[in-house]
N, C-alpha and C. Protein backbone atom coordinates (compact mmCIF):
# COMPACT_ATOMS: atom_id res chain seq x y z
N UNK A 1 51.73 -16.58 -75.55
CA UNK A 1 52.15 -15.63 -76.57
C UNK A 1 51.67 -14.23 -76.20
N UNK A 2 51.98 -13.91 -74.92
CA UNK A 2 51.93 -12.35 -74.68
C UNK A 2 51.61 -11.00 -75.59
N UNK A 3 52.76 -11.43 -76.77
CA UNK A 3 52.86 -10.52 -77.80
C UNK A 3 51.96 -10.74 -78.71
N UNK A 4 51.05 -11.31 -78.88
CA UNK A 4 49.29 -11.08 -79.60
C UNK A 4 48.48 -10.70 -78.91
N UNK A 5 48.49 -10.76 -77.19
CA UNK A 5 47.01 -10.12 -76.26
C UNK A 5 46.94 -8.47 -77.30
N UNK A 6 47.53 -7.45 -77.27
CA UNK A 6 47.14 -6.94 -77.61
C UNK A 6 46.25 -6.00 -78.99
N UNK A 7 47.02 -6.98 -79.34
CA UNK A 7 46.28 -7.27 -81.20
C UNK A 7 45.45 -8.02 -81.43
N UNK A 8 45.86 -9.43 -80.41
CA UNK A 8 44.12 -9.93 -80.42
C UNK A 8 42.77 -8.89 -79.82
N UNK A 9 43.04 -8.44 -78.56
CA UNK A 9 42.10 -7.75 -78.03
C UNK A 9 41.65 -6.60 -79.17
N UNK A 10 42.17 -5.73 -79.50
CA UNK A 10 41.91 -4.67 -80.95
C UNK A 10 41.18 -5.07 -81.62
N UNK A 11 41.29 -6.44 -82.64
CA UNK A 11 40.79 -7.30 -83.42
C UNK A 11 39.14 -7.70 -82.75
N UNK A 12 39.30 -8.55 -82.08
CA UNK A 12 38.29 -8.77 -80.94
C UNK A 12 37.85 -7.87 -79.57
N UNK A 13 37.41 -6.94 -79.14
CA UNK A 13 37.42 -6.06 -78.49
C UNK A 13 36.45 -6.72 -77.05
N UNK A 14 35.20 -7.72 -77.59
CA UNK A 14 34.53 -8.24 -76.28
C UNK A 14 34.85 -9.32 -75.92
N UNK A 15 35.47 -9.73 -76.38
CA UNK A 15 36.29 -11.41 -75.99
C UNK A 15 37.50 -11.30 -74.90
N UNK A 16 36.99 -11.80 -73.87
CA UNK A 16 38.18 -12.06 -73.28
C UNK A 16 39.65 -12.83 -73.33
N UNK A 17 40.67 -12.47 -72.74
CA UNK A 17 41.95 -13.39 -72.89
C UNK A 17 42.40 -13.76 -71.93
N UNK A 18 42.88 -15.18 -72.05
CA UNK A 18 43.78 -15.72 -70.96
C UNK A 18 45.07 -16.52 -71.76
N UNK A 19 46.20 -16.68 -71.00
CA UNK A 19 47.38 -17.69 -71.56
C UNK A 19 47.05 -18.84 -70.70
N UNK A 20 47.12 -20.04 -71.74
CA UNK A 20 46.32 -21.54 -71.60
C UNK A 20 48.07 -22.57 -71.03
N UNK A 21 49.29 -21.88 -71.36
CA UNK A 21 50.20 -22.38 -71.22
C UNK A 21 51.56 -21.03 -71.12
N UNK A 22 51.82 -20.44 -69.85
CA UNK A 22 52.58 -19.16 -70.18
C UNK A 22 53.43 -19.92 -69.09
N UNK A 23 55.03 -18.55 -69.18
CA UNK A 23 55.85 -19.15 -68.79
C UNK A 23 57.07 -19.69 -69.43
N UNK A 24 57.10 -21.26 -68.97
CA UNK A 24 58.21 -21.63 -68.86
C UNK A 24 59.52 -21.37 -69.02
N UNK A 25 59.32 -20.72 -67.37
CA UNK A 25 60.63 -20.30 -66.86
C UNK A 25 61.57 -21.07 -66.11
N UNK A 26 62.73 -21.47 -66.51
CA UNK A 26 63.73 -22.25 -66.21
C UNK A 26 64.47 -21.98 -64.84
N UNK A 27 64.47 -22.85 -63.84
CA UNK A 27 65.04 -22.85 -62.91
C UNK A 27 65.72 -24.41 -62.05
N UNK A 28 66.75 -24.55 -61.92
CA UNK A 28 66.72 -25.66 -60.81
C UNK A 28 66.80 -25.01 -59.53
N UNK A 29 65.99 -26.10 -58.70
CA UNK A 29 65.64 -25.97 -57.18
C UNK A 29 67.03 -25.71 -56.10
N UNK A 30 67.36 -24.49 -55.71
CA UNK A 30 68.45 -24.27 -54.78
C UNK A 30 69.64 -23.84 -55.76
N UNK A 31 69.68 -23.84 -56.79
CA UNK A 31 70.66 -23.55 -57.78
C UNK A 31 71.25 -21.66 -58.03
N UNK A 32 71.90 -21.34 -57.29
CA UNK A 32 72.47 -19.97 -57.54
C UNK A 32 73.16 -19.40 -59.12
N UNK A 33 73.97 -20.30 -59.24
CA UNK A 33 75.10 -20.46 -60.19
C UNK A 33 74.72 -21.10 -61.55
N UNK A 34 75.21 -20.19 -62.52
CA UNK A 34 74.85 -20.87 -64.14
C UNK A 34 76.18 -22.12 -63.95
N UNK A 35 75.33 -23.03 -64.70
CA UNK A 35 76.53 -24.09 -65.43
C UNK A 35 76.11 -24.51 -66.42
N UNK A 36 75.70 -24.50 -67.24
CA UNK A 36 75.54 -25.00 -68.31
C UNK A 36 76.18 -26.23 -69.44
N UNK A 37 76.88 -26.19 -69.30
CA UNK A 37 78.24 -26.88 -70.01
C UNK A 37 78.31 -28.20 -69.62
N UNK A 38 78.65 -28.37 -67.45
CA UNK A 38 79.03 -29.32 -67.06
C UNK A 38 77.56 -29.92 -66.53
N UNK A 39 76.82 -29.26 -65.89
CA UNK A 39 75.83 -29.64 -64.98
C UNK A 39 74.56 -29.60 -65.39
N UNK A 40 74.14 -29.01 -66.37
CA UNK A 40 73.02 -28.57 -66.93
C UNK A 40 72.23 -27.32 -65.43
N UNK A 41 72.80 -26.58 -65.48
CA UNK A 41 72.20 -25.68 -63.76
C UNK A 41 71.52 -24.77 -64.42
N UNK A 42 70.85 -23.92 -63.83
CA UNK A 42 70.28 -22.58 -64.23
C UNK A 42 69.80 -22.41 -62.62
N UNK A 43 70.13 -21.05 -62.71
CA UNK A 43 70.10 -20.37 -61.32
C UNK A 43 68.57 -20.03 -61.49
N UNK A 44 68.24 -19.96 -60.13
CA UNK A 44 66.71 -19.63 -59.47
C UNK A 44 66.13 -18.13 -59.73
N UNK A 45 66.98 -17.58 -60.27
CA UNK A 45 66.23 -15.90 -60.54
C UNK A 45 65.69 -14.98 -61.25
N UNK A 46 64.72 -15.97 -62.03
CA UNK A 46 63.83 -16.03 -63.27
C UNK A 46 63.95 -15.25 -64.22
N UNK A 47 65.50 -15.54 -64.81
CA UNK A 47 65.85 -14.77 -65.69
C UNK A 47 66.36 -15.74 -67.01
N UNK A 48 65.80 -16.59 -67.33
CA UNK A 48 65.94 -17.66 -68.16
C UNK A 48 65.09 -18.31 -68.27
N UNK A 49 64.09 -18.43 -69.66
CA UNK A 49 62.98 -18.88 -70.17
C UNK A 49 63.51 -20.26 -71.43
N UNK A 50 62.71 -20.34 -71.91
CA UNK A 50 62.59 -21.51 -73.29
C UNK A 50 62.54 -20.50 -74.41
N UNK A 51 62.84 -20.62 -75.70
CA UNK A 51 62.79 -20.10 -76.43
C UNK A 51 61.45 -19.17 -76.83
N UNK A 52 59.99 -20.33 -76.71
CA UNK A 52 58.75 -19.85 -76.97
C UNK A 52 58.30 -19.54 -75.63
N UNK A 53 59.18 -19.55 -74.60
CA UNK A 53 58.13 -18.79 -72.99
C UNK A 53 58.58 -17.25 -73.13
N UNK A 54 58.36 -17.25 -71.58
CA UNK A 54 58.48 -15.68 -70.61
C UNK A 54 58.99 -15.97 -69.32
N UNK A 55 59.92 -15.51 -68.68
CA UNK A 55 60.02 -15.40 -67.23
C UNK A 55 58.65 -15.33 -66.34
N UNK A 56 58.69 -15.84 -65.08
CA UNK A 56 57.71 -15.53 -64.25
C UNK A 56 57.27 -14.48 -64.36
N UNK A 57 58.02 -13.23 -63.95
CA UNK A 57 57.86 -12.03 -63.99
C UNK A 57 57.32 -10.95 -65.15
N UNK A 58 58.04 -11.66 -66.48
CA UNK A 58 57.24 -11.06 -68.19
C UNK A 58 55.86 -11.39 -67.70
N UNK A 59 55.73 -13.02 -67.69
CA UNK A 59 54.40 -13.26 -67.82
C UNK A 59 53.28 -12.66 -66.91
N UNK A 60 53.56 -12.28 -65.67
CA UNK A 60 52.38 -11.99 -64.94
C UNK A 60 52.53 -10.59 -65.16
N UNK A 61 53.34 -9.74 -65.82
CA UNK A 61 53.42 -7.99 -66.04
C UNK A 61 52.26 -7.98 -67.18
N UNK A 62 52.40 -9.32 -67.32
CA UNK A 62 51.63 -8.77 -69.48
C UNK A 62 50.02 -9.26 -69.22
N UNK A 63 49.72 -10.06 -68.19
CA UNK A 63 48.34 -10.82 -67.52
C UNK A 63 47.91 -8.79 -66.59
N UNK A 64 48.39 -8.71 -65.64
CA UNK A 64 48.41 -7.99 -64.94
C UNK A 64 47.76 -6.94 -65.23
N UNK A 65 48.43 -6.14 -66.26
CA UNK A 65 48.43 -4.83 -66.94
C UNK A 65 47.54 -5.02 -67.95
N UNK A 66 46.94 -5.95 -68.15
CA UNK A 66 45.70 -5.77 -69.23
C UNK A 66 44.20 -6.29 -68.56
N UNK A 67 43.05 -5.16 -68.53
CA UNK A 67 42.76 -5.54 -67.59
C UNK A 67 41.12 -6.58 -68.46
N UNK A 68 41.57 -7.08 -69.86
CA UNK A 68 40.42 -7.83 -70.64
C UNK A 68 41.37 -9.53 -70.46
N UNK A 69 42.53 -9.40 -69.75
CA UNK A 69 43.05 -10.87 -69.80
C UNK A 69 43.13 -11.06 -68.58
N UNK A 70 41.77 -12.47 -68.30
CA UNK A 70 41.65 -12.60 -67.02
C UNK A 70 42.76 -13.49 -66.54
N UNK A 71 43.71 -14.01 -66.99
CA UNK A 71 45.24 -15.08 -66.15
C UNK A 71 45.84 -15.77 -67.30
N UNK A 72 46.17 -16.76 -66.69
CA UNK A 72 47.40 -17.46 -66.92
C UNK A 72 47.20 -19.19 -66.67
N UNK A 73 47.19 -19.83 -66.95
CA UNK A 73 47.82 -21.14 -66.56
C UNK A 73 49.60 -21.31 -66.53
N UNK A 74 49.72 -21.94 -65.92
CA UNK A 74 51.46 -21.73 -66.00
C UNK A 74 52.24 -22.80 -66.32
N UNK A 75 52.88 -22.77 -67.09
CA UNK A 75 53.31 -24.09 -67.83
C UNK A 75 55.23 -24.26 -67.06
N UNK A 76 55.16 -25.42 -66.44
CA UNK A 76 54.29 -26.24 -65.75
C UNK A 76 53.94 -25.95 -64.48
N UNK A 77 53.41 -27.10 -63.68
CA UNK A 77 53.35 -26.87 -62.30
C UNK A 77 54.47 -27.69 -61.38
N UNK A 78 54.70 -28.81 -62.81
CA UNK A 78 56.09 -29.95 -61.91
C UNK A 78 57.55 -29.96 -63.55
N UNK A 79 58.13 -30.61 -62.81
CA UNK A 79 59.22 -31.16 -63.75
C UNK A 79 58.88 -31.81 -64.38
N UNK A 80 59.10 -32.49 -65.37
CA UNK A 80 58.43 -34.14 -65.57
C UNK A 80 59.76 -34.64 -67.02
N UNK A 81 59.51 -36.06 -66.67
CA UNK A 81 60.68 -36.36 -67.26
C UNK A 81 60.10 -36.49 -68.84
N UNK A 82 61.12 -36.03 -69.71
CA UNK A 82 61.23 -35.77 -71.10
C UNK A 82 61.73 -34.66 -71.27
N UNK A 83 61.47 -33.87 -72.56
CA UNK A 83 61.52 -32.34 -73.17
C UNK A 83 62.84 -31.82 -71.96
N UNK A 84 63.96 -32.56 -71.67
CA UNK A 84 65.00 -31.59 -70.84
C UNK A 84 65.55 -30.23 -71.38
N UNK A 85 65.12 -29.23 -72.68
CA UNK A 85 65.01 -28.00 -72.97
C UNK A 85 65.50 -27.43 -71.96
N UNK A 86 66.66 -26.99 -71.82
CA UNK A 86 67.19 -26.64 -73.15
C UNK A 86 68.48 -27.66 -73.26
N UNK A 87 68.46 -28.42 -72.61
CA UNK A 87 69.56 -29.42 -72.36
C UNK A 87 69.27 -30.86 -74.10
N UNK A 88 70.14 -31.28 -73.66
CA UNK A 88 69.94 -32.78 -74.46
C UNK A 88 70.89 -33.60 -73.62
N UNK A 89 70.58 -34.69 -73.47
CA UNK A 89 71.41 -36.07 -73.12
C UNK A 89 72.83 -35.35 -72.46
N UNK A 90 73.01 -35.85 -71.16
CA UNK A 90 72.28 -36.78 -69.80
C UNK A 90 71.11 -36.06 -69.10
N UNK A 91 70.63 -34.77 -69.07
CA UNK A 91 69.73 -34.57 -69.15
C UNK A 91 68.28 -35.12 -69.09
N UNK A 92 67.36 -35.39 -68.78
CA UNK A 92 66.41 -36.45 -69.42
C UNK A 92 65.31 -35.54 -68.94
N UNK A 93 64.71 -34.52 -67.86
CA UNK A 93 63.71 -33.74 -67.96
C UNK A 93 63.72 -32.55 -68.01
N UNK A 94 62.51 -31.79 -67.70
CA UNK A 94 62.45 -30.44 -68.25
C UNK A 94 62.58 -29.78 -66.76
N UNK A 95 63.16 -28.72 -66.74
CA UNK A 95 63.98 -27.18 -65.90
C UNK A 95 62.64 -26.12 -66.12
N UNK A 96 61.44 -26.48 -66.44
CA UNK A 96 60.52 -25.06 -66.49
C UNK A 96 59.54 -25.41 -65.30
N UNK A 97 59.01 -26.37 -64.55
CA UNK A 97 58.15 -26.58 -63.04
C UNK A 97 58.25 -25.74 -62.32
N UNK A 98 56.87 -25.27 -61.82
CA UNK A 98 56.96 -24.47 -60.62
C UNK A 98 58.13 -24.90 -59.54
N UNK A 99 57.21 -26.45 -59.32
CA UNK A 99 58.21 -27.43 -58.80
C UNK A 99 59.07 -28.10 -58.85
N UNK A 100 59.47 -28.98 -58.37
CA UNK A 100 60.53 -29.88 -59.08
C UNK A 100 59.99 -31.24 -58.66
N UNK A 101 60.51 -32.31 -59.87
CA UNK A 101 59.74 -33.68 -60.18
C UNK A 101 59.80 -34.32 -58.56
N UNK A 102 60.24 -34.06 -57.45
CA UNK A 102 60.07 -34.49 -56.18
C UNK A 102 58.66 -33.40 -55.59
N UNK A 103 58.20 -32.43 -55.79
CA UNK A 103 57.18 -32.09 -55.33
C UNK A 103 57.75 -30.85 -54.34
N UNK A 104 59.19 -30.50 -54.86
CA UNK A 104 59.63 -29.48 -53.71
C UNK A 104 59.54 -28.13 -54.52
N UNK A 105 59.02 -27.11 -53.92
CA UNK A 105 59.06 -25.65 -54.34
C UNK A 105 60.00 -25.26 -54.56
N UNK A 106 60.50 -24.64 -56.09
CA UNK A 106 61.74 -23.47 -56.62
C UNK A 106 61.44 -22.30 -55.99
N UNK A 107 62.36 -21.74 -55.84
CA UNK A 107 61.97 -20.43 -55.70
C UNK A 107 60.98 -19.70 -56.72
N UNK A 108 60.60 -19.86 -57.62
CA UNK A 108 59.61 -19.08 -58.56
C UNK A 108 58.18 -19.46 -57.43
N UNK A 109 57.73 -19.90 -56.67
CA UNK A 109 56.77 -20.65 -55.93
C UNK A 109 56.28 -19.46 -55.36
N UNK A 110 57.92 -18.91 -54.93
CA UNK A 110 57.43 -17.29 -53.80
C UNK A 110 57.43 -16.08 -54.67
N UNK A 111 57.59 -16.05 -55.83
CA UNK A 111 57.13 -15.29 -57.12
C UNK A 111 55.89 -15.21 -57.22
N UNK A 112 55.72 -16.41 -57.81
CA UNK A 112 53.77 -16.23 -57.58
C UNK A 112 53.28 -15.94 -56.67
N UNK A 113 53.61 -16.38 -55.25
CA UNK A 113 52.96 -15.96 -54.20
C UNK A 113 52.68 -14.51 -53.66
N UNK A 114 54.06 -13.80 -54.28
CA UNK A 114 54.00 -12.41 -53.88
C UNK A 114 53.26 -11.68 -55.24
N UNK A 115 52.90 -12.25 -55.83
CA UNK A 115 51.81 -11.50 -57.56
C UNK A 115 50.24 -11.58 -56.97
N UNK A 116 50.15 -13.17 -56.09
CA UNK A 116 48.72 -13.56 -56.14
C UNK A 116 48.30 -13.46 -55.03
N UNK A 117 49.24 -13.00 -53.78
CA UNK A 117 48.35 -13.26 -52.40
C UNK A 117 48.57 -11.46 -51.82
N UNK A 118 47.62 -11.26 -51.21
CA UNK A 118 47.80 -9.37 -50.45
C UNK A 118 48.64 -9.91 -49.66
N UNK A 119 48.69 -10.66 -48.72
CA UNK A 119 49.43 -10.90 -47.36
C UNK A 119 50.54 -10.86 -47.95
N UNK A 120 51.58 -10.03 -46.90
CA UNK A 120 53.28 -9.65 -47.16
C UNK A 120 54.10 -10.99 -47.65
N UNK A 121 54.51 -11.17 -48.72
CA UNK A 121 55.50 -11.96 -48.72
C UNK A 121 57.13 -11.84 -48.92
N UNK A 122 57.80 -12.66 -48.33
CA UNK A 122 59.03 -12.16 -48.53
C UNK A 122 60.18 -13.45 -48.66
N UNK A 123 60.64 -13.46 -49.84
CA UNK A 123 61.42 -14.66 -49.87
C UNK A 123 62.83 -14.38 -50.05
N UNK A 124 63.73 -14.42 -49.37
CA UNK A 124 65.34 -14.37 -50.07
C UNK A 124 65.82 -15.33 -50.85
N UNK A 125 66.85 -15.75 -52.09
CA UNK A 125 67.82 -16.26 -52.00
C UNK A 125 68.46 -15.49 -53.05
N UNK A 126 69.75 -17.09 -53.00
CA UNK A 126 69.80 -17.94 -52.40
C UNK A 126 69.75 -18.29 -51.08
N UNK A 127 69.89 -19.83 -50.85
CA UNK A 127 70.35 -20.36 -49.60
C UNK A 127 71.10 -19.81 -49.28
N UNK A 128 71.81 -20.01 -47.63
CA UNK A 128 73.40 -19.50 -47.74
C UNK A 128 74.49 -20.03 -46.98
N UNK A 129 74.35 -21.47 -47.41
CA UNK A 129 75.31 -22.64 -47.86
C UNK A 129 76.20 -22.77 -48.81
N UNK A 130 76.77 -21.94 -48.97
CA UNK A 130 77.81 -21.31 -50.39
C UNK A 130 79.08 -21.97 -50.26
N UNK A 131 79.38 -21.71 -49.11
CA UNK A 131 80.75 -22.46 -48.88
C UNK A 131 82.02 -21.44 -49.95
N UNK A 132 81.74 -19.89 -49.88
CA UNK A 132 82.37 -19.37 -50.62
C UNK A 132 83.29 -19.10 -49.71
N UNK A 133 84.35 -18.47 -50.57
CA UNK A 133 85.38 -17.73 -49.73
C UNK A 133 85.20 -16.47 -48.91
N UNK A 134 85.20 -16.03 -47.75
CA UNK A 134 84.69 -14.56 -47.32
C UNK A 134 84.91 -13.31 -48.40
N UNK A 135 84.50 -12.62 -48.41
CA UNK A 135 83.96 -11.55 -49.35
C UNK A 135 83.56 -11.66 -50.53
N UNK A 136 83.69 -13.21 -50.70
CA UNK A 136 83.30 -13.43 -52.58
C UNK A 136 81.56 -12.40 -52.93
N UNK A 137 81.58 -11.82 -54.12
CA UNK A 137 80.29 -11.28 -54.17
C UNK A 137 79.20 -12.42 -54.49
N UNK A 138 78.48 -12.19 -53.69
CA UNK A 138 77.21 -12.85 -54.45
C UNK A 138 75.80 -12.36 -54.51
N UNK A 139 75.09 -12.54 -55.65
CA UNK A 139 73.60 -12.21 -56.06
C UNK A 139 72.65 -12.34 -55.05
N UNK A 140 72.30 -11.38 -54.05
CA UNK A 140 71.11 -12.01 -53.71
C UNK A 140 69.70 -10.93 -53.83
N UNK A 141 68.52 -12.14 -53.93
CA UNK A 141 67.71 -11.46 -54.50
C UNK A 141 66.36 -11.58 -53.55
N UNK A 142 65.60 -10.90 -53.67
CA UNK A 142 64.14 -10.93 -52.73
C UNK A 142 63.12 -10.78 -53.56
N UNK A 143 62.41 -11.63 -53.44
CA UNK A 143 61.03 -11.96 -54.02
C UNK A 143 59.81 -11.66 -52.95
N UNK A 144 59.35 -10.21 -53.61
CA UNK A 144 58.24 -9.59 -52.67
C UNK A 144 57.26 -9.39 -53.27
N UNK A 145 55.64 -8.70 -52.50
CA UNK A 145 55.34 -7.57 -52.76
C UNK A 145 55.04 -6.36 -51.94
N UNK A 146 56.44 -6.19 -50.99
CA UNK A 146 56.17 -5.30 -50.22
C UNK A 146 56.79 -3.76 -50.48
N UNK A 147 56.65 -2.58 -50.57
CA UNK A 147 57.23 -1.45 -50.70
C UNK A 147 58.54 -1.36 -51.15
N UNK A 148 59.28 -1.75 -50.15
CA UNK A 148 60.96 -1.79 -50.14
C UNK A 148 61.20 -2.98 -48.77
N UNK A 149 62.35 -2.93 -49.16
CA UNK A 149 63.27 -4.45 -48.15
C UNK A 149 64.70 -3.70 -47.92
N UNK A 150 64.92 -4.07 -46.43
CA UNK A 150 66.21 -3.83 -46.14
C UNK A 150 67.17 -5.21 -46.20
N UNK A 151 68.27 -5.60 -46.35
CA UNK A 151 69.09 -6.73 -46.12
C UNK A 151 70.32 -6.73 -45.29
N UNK A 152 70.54 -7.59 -44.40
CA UNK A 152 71.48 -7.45 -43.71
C UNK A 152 71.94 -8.92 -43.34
N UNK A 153 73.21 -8.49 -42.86
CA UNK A 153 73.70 -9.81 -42.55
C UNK A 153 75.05 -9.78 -41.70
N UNK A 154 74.79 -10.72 -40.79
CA UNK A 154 74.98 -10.68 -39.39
C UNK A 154 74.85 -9.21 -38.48
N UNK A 155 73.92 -9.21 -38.90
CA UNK A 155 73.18 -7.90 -37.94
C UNK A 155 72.92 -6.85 -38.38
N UNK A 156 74.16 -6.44 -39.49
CA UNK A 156 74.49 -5.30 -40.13
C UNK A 156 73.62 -4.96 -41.28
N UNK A 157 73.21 -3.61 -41.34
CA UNK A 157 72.53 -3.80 -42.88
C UNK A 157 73.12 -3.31 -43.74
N UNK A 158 72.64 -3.86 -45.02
CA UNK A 158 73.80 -3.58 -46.25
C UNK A 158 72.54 -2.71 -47.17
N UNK A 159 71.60 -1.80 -46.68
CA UNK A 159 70.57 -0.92 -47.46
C UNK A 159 69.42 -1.68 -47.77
N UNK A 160 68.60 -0.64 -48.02
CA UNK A 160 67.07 -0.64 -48.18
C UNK A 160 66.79 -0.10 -49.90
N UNK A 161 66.18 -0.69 -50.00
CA UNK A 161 65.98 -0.42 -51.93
C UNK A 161 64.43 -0.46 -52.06
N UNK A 162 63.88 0.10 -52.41
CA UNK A 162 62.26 0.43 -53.14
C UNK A 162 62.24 -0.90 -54.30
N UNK A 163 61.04 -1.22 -54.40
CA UNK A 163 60.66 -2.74 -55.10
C UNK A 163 59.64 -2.20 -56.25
N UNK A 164 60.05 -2.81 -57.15
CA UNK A 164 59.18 -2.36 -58.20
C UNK A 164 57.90 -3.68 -58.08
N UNK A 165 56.72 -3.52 -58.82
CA UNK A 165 55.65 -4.07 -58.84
C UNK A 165 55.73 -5.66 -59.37
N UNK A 166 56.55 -6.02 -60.23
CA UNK A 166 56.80 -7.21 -61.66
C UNK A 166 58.45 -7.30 -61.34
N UNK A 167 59.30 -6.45 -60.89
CA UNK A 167 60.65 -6.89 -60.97
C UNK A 167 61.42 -6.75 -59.65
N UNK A 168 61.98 -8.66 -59.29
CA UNK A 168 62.61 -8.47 -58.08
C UNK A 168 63.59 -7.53 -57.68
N UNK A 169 63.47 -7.33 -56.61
CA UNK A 169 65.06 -6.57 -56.13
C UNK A 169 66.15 -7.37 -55.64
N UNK A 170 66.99 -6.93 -56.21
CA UNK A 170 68.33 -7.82 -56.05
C UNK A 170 69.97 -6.72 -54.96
N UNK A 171 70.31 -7.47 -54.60
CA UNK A 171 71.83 -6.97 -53.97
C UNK A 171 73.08 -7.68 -54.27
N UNK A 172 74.41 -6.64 -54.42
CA UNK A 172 75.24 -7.55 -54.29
C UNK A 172 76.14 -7.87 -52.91
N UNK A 173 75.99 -8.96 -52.59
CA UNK A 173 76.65 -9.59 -50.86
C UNK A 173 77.76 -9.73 -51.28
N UNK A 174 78.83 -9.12 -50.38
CA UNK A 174 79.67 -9.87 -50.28
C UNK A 174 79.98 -11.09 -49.24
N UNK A 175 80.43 -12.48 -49.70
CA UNK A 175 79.92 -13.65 -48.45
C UNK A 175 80.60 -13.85 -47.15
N UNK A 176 79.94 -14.12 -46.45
CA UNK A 176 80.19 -14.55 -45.02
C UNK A 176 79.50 -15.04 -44.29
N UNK A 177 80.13 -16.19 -43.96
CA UNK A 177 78.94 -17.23 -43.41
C UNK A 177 78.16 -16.45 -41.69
N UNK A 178 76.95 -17.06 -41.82
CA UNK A 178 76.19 -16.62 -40.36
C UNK A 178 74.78 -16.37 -41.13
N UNK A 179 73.91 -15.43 -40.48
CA UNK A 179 72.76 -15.12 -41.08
C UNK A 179 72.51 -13.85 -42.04
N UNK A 180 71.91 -14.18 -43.38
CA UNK A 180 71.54 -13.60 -44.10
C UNK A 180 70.03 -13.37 -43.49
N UNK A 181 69.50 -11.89 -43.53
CA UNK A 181 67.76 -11.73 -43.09
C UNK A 181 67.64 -10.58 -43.88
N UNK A 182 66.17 -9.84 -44.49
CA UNK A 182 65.29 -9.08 -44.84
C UNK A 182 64.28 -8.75 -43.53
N UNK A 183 64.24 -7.39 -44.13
CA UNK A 183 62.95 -6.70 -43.30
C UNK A 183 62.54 -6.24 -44.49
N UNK A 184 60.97 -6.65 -44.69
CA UNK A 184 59.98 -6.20 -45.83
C UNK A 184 59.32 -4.95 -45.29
N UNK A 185 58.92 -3.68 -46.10
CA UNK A 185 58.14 -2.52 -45.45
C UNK A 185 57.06 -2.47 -46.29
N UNK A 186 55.78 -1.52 -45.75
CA UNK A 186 54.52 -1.55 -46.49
C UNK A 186 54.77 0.46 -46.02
N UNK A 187 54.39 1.05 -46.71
CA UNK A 187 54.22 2.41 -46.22
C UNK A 187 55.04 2.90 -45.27
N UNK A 188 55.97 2.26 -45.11
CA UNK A 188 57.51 2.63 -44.35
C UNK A 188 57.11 1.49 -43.06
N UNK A 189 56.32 0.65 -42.71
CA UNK A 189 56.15 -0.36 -41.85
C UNK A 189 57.07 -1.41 -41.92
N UNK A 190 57.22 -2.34 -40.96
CA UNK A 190 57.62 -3.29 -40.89
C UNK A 190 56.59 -4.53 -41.04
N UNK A 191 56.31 -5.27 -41.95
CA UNK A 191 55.32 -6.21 -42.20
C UNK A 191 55.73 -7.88 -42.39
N UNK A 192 57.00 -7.74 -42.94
CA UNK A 192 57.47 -8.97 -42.93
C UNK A 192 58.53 -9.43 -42.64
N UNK A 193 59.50 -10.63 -42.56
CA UNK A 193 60.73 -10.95 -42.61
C UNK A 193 61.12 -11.78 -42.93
N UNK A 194 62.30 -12.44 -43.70
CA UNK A 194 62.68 -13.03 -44.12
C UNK A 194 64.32 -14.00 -43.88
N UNK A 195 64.87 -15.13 -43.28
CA UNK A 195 66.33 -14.91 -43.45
C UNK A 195 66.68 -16.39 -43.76
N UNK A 196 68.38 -16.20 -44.06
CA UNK A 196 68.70 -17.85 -44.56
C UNK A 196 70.06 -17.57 -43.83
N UNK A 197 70.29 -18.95 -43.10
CA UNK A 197 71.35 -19.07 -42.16
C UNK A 197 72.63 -20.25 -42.83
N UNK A 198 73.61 -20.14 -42.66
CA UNK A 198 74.82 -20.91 -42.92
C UNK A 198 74.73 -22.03 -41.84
């Protein structure tokens, strides 16, 4: 509950704060595309919570920026079968795990990683196994914390964009199969890289 740290803290001024259960942010593993309807899907780009969560990204802006709330626990760390929220029947578990009930990393994995570790991180997606038609647009997004990221694909770059601190940077591709890659910068450096191949 984000939206009491700071009224609790006022209220209580030497007490520290932490969230015991923050989060649950909805994602399936490799999933680009909303479906809702047929598939129960929710795309990987932590922009879809539970009614009572926060996105990855809310939650660690509101931990972050206050500097009397020492973290977070993150609700969850796996899938687990029950509570399929926001789904009901066929459905049967829950879409908020870091992971997923096989033990494989969502992309939210390299979210945290780029909040909690100094070392450059740089994650693209989606995959880019799309199987779209050439030029179809598609979302793609980079999960950093480096300065700015360039993106390109098949060799070419399609621009460099400045990264905010809490909110990914995103592009729109148009598709074509071959390699999708990032170059991450630190102070106009080259520090990291990133790519996903067809």
């Amino acid at each position: 509950n984000p939206a009491s740290y700071d009224a609790f803290h006022a209220k209580f001024p030497n007490k520290p704060v932490f969230g015991s259960e923050t989060a649950s942010a909805f994602m399936v593993r490799g999933e680009w595309e909303e479906d809702r309807e047929n598939r129960h899907i929710i795309p990987n780009y932590d922009e879809t919570c539970a009614p009572w969560g926060n996105t990855i990204h809310d939650t660690w802006e509101s931990v972050d920026t206050r500097p009397f709330n020492f973290g977070s626990f993150v609700w969850t760390g796996f899938d687990y079968r029950g509570e399929p929220t926001p789904f009901t029947w066929p459905s049967v578990a829950t879409f908020f795990g870091t992971y997923d009930s096989c033990g494989f990393e969502k992309d939210g994995c390299f979210l945290y990683k780029a909040y909690w570790h100094e070392e450059p991180v740089l994650h693209l997606l989606p995959h880019w196994n799309l199987g779209l038609e050439k030029g179809t647009p598609v979302r793609v997004m980079a999960f950093t914390n480096c300065d700015e990221v360039e993106l390109f694909l098949n060799g070419r770059s399609l621009g460099r964009k400045a990264c905010g601190k809490y909110r990914p940077v995103d592009f729109t591709v148009p598709y074509e199969e071959g390699r999708l890659s990032a170059v991450g910068y630190r102070d106009g450096a080259e520090v990291v890289r990133d790519a996903e191949e067809t």
